[in-house]
C-alpha atoms as a PDB file:
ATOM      1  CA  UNK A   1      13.711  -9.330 -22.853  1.00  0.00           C
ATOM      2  CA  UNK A   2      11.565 -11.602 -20.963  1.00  0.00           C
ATOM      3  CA  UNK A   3      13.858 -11.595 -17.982  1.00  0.00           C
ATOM      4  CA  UNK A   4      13.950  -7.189 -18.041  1.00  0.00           C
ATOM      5  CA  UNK A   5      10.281  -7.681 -17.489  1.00  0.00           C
ATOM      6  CA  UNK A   6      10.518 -10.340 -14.682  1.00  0.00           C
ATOM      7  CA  UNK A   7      12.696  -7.884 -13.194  1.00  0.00           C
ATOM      8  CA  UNK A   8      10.794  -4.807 -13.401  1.00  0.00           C
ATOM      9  CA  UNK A   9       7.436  -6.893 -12.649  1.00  0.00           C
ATOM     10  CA  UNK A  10       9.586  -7.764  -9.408  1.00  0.00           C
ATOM     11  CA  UNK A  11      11.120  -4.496  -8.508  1.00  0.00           C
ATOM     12  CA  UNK A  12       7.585  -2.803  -8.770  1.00  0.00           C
ATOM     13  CA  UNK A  13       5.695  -5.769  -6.811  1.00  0.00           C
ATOM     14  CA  UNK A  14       8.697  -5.157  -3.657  1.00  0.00           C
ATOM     15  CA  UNK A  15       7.970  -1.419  -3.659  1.00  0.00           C
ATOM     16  CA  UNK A  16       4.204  -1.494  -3.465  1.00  0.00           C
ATOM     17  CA  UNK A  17       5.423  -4.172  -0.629  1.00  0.00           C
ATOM     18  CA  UNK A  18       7.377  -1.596   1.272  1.00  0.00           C
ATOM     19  CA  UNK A  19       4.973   1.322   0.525  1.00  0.00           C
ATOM     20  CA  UNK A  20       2.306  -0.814   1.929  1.00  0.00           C
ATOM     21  CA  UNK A  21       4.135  -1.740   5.328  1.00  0.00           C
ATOM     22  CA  UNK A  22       5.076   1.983   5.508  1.00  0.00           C
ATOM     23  CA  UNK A  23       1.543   3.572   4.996  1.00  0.00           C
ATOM     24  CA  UNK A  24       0.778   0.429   8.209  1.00  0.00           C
ATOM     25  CA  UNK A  25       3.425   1.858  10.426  1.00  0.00           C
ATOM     26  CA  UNK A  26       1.653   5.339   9.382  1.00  0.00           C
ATOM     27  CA  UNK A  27      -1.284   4.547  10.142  1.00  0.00           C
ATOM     28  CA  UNK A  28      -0.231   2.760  13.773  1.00  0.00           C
ATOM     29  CA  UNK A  29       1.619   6.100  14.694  1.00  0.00           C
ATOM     30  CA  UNK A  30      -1.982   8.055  13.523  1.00  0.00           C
ATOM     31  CA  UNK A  31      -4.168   5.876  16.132  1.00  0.00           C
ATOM     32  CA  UNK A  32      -1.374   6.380  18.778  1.00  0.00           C
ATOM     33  CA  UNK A  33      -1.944  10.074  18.512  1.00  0.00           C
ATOM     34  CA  UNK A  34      -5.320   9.974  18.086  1.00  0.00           C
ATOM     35  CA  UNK A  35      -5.298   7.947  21.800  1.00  0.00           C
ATOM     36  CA  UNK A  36      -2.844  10.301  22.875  1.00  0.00           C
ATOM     37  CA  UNK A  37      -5.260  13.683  21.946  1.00  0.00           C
ATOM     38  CA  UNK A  38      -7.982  12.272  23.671  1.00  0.00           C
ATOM     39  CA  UNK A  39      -6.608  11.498  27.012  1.00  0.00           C
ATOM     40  CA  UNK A  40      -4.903  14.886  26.841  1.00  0.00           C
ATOM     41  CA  UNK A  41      -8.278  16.255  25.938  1.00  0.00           C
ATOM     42  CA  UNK A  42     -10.521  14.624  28.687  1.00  0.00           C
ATOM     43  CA  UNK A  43     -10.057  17.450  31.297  1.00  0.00           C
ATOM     44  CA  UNK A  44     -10.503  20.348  28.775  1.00  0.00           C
ATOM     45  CA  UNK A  45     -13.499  19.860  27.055  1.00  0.00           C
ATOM     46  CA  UNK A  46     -13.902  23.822  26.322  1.00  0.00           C
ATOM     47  CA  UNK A  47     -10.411  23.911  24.954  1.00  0.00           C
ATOM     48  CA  UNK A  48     -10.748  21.073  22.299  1.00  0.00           C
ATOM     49  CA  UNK A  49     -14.320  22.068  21.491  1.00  0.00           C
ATOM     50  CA  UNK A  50     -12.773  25.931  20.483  1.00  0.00           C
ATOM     51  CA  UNK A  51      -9.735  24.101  18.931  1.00  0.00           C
ATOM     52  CA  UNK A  52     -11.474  21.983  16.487  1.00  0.00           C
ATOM     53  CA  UNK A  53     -13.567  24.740  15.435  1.00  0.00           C
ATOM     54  CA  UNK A  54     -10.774  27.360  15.064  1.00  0.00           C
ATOM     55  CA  UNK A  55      -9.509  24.529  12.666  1.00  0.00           C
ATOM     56  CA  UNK A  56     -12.374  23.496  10.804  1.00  0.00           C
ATOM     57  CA  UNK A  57     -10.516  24.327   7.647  1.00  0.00           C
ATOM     58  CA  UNK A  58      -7.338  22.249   8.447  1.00  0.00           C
ATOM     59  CA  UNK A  59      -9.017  19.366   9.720  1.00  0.00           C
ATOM     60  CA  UNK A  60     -11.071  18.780   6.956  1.00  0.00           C
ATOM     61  CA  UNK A  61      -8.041  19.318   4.471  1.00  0.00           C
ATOM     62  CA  UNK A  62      -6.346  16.613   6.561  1.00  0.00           C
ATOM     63  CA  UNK A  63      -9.713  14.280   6.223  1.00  0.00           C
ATOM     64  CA  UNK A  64      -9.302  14.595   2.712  1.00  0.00           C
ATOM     65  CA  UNK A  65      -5.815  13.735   2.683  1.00  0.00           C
ATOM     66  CA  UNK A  66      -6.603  10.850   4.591  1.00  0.00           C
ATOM     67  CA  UNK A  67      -9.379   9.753   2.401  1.00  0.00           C
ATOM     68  CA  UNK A  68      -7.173   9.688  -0.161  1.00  0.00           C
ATOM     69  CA  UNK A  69      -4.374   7.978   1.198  1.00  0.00           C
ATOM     70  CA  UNK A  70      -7.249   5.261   2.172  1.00  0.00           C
ATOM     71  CA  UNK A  71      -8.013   4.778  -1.655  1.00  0.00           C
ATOM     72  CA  UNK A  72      -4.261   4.657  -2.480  1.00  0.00           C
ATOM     73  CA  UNK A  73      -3.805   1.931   0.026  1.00  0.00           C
ATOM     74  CA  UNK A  74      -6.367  -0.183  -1.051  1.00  0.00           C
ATOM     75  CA  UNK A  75      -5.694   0.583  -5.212  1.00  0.00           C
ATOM     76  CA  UNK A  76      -1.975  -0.441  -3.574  1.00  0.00           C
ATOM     77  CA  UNK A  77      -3.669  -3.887  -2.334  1.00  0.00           C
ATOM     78  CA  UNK A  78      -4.970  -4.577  -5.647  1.00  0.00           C
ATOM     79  CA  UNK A  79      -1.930  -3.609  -7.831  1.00  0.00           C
ATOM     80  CA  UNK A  80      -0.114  -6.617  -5.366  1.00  0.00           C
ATOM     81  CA  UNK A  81      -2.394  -9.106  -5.910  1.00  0.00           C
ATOM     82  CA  UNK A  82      -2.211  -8.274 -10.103  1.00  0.00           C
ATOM     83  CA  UNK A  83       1.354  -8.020  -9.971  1.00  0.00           C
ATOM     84  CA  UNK A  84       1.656 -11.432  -7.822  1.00  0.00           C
ATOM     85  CA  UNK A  85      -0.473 -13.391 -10.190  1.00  0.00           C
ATOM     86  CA  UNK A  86       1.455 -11.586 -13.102  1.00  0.00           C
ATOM     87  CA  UNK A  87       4.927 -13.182 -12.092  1.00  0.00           C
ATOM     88  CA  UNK A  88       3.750 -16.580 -11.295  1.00  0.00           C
ATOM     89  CA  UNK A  89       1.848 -16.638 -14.977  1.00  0.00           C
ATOM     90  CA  UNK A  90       5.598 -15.287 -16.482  1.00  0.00           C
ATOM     91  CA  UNK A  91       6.936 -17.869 -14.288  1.00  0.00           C
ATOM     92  CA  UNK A  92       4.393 -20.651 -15.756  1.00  0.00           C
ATOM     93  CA  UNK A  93       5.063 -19.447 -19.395  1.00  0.00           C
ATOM     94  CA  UNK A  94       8.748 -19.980 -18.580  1.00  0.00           C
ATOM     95  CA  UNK A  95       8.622 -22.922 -17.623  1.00  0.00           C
ATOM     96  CA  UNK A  96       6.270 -24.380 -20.250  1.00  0.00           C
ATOM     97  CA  UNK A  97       8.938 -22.921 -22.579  1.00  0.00           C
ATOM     98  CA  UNK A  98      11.413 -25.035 -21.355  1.00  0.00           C
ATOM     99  CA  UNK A  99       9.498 -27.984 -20.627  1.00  0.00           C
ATOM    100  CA  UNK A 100       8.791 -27.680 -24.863  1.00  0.00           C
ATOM    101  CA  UNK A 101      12.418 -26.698 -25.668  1.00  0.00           C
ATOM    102  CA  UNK A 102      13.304 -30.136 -23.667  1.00  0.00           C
ATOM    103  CA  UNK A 103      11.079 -32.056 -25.554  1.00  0.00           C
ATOM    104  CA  UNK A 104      11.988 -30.898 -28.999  1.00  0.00           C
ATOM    105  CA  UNK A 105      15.563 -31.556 -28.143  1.00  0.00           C
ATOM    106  CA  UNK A 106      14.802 -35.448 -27.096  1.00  0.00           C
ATOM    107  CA  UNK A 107      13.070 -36.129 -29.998  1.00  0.00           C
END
């Protein structure tokens, strides 16, 4: 039983790993764009000015989304650090376990 829980404690620590470096790579590709909007936007100033808005709606839809995602990431920080400290306590217990099992035997 104790080792199922290592496991699971393990598997769930190396996805919120790999969501993490995903939402990063997200987030590069968002400034890129971002960078890439602007220059395209420096020599129409009219056009971006109508264009944002004519999408006052979206955009703030997408702000939210973001927002969110931004409170996910760093809930996803946390839930590392928790989960981190969680298998090196199991891993402590363990090992006290066995250091007492040892010593019972010797006796």
């Amino acid at each position: 039983m104790n080792n199922y829980l290592k496991n699971k404690i393990k598997n769930r620590l190396k996805y919120c790993i790999d969501w993490k470096s995903s939402v990063d790579i997200y987030l590069a590709n968002k400034e890129v764009l971002k960078k890439t909007d602007a220059e395209f936007y420096k020599s129409r100033p009219l056009l971006k000015v109508i264009l944002d808005i004519y999408f006052i709606p979206i955009n703030l839809i997408r702000l939210l989304k973001y927002l969110r995602m931004c409170h996910e990431y760093k809930k996803n920080e946390v839930e590392i650090k928790v989960l981190a400290k969680e298998l090196f306590s199991f891993d402590e217990k363990i090992n006290t376990n066995y250091n007492l099992n040892d010593k019972e035997t010797n006796e």
